[in-house]
Every structure is written in structure tokens, then in C-alpha cells.
ModelCIF file with pLDDT and N, C-alpha, C, O atoms, coordinates in Angstrom:
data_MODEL
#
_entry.id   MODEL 
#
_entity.id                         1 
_entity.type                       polymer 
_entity.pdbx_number_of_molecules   1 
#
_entity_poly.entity_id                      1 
_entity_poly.type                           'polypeptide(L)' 
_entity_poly.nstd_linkage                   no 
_entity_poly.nstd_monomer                   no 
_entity_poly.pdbx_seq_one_letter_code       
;(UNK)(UNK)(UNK)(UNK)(UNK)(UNK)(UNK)(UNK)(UNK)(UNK)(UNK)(UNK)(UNK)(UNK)(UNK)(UNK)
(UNK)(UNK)(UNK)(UNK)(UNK)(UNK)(UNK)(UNK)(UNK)(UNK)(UNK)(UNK)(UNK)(UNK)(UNK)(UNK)
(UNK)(UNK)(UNK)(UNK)(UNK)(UNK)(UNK)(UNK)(UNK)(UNK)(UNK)(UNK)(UNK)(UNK)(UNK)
;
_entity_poly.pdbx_seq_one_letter_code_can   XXXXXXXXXXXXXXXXXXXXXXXXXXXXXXXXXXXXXXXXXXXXXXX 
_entity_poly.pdbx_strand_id                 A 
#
loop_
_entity_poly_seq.entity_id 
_entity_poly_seq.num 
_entity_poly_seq.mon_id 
_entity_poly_seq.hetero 
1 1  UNK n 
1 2  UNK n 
1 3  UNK n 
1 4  UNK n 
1 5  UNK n 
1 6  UNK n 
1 7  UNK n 
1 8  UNK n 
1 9  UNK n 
1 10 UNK n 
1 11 UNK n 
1 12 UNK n 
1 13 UNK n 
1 14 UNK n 
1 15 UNK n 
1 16 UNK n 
1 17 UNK n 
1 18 UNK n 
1 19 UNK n 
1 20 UNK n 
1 21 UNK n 
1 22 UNK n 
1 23 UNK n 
1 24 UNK n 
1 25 UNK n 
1 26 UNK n 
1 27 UNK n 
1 28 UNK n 
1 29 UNK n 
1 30 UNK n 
1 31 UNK n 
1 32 UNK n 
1 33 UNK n 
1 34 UNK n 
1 35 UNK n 
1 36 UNK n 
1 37 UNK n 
1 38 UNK n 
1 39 UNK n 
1 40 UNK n 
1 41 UNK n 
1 42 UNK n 
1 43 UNK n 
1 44 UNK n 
1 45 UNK n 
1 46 UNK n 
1 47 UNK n 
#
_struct_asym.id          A 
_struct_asym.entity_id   1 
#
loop_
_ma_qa_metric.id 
_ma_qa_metric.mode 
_ma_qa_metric.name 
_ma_qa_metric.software_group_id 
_ma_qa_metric.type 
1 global pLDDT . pLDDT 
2 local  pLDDT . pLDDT 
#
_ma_qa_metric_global.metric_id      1 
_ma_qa_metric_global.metric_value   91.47 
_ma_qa_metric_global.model_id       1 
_ma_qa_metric_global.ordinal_id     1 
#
loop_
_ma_qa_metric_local.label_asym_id 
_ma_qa_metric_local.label_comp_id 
_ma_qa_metric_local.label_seq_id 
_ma_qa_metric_local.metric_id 
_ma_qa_metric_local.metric_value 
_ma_qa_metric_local.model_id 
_ma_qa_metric_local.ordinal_id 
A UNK 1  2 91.00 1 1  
A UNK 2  2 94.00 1 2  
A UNK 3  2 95.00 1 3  
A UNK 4  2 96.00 1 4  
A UNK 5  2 94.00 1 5  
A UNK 6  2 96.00 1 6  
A UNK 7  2 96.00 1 7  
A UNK 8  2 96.00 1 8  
A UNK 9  2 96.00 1 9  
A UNK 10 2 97.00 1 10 
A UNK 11 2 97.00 1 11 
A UNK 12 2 96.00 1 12 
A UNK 13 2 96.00 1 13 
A UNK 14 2 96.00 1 14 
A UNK 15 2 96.00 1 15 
A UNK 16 2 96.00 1 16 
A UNK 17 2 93.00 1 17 
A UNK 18 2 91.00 1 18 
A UNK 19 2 89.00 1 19 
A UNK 20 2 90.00 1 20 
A UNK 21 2 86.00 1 21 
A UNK 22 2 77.00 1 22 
A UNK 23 2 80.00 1 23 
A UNK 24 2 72.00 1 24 
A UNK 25 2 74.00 1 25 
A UNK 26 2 77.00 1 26 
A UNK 27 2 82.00 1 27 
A UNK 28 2 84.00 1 28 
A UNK 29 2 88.00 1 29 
A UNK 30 2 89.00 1 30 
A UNK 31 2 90.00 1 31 
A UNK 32 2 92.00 1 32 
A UNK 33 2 93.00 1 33 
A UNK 34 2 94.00 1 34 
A UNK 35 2 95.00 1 35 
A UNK 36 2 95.00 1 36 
A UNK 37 2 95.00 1 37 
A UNK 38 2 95.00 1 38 
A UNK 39 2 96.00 1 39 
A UNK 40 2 95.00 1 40 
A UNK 41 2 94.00 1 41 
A UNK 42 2 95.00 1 42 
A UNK 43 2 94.00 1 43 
A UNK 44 2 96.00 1 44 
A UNK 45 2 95.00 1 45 
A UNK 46 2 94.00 1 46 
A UNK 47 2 91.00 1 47 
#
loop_
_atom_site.group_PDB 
_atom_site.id 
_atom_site.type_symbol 
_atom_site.label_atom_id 
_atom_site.label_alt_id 
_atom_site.label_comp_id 
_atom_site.label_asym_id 
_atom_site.label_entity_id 
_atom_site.label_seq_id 
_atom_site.pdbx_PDB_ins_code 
_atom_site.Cartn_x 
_atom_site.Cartn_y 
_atom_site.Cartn_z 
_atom_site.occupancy 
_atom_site.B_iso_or_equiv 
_atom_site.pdbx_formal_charge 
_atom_site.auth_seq_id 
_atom_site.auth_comp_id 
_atom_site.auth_asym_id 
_atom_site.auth_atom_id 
_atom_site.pdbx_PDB_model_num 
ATOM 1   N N  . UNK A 1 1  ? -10.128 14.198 10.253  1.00 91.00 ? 1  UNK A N  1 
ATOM 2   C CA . UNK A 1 1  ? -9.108  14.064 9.214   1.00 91.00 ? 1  UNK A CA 1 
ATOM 3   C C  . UNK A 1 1  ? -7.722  13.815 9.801   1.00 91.00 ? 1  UNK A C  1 
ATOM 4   O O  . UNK A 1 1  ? -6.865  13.055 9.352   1.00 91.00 ? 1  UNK A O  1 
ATOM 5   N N  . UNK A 1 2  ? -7.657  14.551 10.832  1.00 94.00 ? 2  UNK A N  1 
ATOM 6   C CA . UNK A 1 2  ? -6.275  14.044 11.543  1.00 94.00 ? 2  UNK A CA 1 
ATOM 7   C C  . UNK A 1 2  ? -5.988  13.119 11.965  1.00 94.00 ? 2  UNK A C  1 
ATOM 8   O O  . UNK A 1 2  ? -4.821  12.762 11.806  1.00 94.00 ? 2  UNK A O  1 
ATOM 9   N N  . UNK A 1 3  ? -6.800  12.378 12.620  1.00 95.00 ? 3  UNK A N  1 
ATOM 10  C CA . UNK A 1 3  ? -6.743  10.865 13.004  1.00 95.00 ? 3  UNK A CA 1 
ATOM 11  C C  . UNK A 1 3  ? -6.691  9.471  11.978  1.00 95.00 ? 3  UNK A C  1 
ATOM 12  O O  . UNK A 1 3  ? -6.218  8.341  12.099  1.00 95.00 ? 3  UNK A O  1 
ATOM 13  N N  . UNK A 1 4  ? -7.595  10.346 10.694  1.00 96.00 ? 4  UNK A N  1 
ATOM 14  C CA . UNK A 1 4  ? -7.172  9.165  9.764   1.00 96.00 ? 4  UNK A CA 1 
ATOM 15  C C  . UNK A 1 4  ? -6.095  9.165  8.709   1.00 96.00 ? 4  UNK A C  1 
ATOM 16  O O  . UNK A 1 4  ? -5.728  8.293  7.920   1.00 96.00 ? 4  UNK A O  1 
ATOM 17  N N  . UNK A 1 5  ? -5.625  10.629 8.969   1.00 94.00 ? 5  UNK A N  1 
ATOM 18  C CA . UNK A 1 5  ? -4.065  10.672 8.606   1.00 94.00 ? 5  UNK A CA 1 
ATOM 19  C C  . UNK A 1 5  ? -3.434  9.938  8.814   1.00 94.00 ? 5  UNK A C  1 
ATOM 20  O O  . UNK A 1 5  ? -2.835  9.317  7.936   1.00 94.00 ? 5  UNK A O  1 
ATOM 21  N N  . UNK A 1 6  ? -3.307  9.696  10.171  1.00 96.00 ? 6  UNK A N  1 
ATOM 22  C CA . UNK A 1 6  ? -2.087  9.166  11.373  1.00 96.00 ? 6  UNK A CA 1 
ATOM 23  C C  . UNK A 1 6  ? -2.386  7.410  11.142  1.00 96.00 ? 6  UNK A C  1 
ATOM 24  O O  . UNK A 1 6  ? -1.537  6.564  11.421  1.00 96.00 ? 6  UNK A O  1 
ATOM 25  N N  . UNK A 1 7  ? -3.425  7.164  10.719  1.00 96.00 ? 7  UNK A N  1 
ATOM 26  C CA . UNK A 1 7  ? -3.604  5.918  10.846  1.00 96.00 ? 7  UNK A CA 1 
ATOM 27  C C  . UNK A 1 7  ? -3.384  5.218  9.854   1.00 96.00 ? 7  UNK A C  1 
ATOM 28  O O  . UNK A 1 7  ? -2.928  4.077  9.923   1.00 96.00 ? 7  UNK A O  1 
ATOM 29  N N  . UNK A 1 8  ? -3.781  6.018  8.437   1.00 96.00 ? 8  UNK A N  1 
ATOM 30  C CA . UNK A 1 8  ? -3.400  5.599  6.932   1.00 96.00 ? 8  UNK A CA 1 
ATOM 31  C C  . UNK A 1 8  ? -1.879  5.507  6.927   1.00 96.00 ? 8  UNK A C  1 
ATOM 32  O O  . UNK A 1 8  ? -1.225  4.705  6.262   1.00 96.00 ? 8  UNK A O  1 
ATOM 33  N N  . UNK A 1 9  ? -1.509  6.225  7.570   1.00 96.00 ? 9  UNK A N  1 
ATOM 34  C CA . UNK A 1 9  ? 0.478   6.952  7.851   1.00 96.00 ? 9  UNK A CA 1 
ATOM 35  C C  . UNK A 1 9  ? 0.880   5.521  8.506   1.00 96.00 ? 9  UNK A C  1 
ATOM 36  O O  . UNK A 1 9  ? 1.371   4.507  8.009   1.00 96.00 ? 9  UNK A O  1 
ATOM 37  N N  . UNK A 1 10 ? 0.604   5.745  9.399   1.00 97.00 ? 10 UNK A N  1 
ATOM 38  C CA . UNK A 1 10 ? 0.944   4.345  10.793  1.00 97.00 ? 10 UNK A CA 1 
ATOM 39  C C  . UNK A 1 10 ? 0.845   2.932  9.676   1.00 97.00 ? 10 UNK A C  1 
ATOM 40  O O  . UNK A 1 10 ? 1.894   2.297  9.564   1.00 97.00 ? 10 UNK A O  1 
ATOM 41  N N  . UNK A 1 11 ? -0.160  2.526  9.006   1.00 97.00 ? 11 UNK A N  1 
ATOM 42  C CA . UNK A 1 11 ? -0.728  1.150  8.296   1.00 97.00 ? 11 UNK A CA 1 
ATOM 43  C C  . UNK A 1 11 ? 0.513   1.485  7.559   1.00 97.00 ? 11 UNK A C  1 
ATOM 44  O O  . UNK A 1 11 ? 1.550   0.971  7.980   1.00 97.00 ? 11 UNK A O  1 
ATOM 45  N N  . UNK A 1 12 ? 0.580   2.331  6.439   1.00 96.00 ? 12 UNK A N  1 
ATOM 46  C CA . UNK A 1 12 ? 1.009   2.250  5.134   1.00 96.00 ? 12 UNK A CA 1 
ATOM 47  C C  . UNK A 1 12 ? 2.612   1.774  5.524   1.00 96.00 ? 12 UNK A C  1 
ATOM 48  O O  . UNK A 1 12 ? 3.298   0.958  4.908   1.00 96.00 ? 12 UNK A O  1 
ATOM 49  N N  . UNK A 1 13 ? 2.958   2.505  6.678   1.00 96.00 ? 13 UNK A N  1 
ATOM 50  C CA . UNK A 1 13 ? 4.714   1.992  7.025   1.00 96.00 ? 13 UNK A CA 1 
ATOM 51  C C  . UNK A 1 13 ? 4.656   0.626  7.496   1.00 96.00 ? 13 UNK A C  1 
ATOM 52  O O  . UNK A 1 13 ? 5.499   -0.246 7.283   1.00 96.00 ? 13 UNK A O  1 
ATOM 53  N N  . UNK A 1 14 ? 3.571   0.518  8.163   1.00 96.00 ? 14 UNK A N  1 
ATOM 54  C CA . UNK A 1 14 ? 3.867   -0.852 9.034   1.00 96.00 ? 14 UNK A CA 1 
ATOM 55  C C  . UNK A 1 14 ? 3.665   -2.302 7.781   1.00 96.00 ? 14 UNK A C  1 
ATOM 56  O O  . UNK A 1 14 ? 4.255   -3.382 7.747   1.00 96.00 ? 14 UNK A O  1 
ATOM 57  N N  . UNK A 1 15 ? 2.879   -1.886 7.115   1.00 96.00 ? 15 UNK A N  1 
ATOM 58  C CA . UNK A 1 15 ? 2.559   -3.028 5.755   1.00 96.00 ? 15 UNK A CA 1 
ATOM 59  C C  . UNK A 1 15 ? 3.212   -2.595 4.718   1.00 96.00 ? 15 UNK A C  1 
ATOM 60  O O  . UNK A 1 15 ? 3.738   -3.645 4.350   1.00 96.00 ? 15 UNK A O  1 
ATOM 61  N N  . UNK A 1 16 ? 3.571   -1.758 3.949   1.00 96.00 ? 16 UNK A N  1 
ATOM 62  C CA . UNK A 1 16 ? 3.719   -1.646 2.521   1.00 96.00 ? 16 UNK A CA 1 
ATOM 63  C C  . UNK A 1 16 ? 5.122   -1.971 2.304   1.00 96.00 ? 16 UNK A C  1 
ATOM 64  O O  . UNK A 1 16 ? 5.919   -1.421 3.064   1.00 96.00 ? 16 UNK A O  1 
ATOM 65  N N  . UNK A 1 17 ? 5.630   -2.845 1.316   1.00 93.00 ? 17 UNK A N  1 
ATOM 66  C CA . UNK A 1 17 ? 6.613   -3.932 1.402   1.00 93.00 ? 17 UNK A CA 1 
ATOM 67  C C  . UNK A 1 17 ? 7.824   -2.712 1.004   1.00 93.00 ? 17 UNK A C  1 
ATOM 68  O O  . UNK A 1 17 ? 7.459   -1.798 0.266   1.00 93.00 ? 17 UNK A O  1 
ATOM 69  N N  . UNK A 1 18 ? 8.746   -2.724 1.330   1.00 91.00 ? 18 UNK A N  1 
ATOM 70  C CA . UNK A 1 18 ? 10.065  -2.078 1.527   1.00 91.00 ? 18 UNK A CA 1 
ATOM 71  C C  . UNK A 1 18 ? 10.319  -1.895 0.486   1.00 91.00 ? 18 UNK A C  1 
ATOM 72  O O  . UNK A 1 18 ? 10.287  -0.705 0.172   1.00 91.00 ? 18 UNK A O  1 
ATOM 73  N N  . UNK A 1 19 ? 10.746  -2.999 -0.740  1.00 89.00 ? 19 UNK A N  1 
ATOM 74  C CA . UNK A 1 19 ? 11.733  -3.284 -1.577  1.00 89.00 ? 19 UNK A CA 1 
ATOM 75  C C  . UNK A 1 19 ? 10.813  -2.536 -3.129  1.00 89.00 ? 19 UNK A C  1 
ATOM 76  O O  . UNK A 1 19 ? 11.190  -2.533 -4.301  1.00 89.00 ? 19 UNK A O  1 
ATOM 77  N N  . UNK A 1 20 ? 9.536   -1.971 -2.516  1.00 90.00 ? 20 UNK A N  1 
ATOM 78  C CA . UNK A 1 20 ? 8.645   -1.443 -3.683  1.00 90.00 ? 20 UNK A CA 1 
ATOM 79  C C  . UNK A 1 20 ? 8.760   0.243  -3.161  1.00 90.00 ? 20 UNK A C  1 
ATOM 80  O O  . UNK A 1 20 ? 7.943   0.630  -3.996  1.00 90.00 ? 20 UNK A O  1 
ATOM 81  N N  . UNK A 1 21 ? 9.012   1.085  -2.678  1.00 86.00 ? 21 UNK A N  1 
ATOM 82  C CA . UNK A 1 21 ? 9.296   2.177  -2.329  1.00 86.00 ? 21 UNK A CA 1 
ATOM 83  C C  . UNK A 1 21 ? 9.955   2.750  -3.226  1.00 86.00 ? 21 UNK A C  1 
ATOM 84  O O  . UNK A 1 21 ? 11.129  2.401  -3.355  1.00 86.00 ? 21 UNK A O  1 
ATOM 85  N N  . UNK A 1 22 ? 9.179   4.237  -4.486  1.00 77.00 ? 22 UNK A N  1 
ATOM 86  C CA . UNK A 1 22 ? 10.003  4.742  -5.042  1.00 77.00 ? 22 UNK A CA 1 
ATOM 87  C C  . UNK A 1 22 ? 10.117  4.099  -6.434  1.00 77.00 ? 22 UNK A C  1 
ATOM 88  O O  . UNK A 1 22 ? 10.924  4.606  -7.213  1.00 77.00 ? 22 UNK A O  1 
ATOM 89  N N  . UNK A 1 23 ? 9.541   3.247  -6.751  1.00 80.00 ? 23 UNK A N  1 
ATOM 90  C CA . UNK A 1 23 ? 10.151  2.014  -7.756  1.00 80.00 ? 23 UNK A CA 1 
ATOM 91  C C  . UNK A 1 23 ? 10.282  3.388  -9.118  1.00 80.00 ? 23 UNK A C  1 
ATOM 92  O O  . UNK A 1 23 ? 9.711   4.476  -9.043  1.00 80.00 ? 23 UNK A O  1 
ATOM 93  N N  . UNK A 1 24 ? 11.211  2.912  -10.312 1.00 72.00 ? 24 UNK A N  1 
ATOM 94  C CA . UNK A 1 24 ? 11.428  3.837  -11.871 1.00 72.00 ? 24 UNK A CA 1 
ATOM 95  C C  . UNK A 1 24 ? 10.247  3.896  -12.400 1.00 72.00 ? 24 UNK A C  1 
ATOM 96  O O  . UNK A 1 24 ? 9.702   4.854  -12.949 1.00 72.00 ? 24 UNK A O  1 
ATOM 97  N N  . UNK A 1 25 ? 9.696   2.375  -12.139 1.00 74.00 ? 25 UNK A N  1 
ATOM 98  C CA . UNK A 1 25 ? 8.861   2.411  -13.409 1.00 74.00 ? 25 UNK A CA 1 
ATOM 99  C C  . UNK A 1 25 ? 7.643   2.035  -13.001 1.00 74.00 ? 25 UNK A C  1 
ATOM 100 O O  . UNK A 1 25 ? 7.734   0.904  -12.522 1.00 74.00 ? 25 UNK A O  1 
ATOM 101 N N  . UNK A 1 26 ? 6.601   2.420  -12.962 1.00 77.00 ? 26 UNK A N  1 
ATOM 102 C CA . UNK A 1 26 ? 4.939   1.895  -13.183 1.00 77.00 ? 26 UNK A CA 1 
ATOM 103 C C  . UNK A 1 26 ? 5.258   0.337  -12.533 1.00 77.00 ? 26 UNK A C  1 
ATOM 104 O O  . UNK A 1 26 ? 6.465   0.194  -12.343 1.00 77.00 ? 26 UNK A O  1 
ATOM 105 N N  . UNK A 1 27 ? 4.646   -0.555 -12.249 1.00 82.00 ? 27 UNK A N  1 
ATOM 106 C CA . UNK A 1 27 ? 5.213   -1.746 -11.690 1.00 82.00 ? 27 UNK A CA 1 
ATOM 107 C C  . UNK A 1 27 ? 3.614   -2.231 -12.346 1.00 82.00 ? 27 UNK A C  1 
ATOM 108 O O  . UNK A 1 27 ? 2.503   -1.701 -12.362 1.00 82.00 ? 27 UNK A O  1 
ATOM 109 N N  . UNK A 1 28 ? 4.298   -3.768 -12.950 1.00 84.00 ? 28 UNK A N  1 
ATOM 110 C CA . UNK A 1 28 ? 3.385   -4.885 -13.930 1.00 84.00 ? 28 UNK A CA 1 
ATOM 111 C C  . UNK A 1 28 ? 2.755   -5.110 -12.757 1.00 84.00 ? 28 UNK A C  1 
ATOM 112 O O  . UNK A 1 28 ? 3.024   -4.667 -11.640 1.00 84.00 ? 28 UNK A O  1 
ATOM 113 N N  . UNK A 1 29 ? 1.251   -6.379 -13.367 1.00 88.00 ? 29 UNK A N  1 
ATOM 114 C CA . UNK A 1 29 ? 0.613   -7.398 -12.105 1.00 88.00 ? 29 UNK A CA 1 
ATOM 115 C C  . UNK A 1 29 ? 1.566   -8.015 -11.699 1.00 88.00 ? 29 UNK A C  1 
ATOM 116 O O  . UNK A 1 29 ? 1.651   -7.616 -10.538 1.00 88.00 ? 29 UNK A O  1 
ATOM 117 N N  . UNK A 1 30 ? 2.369   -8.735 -11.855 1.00 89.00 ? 30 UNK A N  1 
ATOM 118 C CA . UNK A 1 30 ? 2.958   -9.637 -10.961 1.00 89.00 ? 30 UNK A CA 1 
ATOM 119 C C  . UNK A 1 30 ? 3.682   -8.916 -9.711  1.00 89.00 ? 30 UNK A C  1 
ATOM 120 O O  . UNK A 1 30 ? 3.511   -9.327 -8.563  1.00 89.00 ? 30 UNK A O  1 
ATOM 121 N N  . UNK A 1 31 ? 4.476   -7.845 -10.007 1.00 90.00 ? 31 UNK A N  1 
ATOM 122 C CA . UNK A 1 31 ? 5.374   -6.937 -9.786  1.00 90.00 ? 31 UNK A CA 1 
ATOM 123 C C  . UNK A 1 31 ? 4.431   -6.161 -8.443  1.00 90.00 ? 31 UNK A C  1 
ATOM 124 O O  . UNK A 1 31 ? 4.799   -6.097 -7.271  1.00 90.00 ? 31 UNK A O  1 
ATOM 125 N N  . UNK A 1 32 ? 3.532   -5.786 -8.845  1.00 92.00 ? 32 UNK A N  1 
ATOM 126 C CA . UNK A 1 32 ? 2.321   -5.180 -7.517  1.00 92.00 ? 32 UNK A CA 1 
ATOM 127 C C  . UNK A 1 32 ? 1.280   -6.521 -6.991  1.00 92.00 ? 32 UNK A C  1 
ATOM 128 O O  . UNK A 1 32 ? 0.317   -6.378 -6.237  1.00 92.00 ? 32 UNK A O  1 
ATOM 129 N N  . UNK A 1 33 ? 1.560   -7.318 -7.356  1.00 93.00 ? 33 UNK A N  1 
ATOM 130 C CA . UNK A 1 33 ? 0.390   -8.239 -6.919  1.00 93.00 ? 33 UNK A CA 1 
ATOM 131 C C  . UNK A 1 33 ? 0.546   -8.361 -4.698  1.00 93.00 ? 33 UNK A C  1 
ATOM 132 O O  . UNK A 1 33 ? -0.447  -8.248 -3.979  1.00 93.00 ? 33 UNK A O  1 
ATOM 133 N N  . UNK A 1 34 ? 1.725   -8.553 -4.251  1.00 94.00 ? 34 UNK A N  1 
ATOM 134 C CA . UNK A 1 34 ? 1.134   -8.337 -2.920  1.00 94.00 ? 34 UNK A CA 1 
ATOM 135 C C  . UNK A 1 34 ? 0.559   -7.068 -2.555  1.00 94.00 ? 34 UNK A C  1 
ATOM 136 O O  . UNK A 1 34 ? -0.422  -6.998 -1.814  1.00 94.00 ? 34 UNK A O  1 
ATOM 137 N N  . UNK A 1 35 ? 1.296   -5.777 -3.189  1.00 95.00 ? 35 UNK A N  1 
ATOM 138 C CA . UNK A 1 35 ? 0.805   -4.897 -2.467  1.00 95.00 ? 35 UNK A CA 1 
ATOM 139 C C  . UNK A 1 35 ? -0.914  -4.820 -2.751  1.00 95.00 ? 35 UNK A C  1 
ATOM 140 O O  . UNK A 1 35 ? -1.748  -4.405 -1.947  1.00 95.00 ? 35 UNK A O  1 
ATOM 141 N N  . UNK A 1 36 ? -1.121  -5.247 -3.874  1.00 95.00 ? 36 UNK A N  1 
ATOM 142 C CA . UNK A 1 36 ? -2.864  -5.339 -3.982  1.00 95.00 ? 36 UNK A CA 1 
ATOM 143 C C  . UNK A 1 36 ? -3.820  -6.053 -3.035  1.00 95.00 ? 36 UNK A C  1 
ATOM 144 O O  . UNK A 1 36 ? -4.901  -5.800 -2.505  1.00 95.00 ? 36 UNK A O  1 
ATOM 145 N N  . UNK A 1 37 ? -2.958  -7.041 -3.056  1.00 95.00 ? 37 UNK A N  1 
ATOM 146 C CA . UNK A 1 37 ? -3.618  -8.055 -2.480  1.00 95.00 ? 37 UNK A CA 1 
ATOM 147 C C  . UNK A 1 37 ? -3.391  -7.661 -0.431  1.00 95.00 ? 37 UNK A C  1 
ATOM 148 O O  . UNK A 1 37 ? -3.937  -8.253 0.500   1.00 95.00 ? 37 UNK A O  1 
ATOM 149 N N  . UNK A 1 38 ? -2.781  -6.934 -0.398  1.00 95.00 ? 38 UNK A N  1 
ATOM 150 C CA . UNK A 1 38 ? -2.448  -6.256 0.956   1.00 95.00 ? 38 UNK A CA 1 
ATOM 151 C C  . UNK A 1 38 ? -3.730  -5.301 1.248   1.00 95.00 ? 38 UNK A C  1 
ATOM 152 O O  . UNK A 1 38 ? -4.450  -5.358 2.246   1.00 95.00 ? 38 UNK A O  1 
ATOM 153 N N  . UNK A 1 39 ? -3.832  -4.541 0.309   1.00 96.00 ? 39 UNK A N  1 
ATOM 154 C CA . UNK A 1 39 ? -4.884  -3.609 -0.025  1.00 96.00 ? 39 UNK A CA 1 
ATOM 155 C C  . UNK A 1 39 ? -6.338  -4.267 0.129   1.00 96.00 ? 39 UNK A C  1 
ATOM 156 O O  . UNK A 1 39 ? -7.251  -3.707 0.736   1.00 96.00 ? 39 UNK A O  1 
ATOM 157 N N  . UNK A 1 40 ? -6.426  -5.249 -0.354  1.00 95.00 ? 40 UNK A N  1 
ATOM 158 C CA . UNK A 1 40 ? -7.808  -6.199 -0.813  1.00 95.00 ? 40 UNK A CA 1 
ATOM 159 C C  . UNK A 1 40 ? -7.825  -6.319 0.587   1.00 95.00 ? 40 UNK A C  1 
ATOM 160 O O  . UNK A 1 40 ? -8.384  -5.423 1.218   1.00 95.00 ? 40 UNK A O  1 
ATOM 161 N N  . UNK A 1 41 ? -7.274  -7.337 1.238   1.00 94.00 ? 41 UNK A N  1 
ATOM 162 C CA . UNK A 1 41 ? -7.538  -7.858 2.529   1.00 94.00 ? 41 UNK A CA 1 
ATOM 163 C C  . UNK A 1 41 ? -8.302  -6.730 4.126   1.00 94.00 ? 41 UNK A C  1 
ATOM 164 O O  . UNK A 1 41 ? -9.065  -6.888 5.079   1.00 94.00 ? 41 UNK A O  1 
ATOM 165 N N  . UNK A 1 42 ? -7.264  -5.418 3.376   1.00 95.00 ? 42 UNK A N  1 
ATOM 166 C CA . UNK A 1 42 ? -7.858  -4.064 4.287   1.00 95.00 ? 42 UNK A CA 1 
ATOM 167 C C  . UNK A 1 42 ? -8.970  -3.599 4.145   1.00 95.00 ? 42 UNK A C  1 
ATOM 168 O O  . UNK A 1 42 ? -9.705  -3.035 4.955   1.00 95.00 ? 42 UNK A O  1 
ATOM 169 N N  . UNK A 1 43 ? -9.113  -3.866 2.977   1.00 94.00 ? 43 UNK A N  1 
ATOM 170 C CA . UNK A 1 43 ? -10.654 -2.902 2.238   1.00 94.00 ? 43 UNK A CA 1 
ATOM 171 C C  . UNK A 1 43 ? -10.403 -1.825 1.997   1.00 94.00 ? 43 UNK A C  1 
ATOM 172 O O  . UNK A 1 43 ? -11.191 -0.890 2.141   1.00 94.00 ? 43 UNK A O  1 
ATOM 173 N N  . UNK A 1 44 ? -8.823  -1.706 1.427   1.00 96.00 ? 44 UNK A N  1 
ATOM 174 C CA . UNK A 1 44 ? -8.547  -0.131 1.005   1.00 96.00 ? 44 UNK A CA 1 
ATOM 175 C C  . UNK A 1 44 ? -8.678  -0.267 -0.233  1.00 96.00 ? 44 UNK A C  1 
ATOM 176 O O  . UNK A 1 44 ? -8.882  0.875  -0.645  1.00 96.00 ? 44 UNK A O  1 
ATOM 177 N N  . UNK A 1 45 ? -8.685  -0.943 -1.059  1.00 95.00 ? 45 UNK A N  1 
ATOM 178 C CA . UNK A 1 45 ? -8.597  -0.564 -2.606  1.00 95.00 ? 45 UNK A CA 1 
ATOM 179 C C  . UNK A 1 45 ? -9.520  0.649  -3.403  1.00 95.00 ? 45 UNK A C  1 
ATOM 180 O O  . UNK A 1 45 ? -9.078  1.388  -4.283  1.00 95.00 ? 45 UNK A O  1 
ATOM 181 N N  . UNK A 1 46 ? -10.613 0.654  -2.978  1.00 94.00 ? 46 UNK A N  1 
ATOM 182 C CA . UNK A 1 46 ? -11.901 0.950  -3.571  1.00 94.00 ? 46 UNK A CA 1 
ATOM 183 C C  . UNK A 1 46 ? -11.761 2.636  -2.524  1.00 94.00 ? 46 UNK A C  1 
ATOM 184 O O  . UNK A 1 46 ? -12.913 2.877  -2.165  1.00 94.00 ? 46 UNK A O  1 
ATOM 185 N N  . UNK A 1 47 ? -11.234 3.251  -2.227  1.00 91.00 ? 47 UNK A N  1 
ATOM 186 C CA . UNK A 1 47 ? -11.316 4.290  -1.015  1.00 91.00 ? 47 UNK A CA 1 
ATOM 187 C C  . UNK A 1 47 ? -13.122 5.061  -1.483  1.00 91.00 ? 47 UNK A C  1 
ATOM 188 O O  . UNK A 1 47 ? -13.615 5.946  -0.783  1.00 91.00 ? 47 UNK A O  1 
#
């Protein structure tokens, strides 16, 4: 479990787009569509 802490931790900073961090509101498809599609490509969606 510790190791895939560090690694989910490590990915999620190194990919997950900046300007979506925190967002007010629920975010539409268009609005999340890279981060999904970031997700898709990893094979994280489905955990």
C-alpha cells in the first residue's frame, strides 16, 4: 500500500492539469474531458 501511494501521489502531480485543481463547481464533459481522457490512456478510470 505504501508504494502505491507514492506512485498514485508521484503520477497524479506529474499529469493532472494545473488549471483544474480545486475547481467551485462539479466540472461539465468538455470541462473534464482531458483529465478523462488522461485517465483512459493509464487504465485508471475503472480502479
Amino acid at each position: 500500500d505504501s508504494t502505491f501511494r507514492q506512485h498514485v501521489r508521484d503520477w497524479v502531480r506529474g499529469h493532472y492539469p494545473e488549471q483544474l485543481r480545486n475547481p467551485r463547481k462539479r466540472l461539465g464533459t468538455d470541462s473534464s474531458h482531458e483529465w478523462y481522457q488522461l485517465l483512459s490512456r493509464q487504465g485508471w478510470l475503472a480502479p
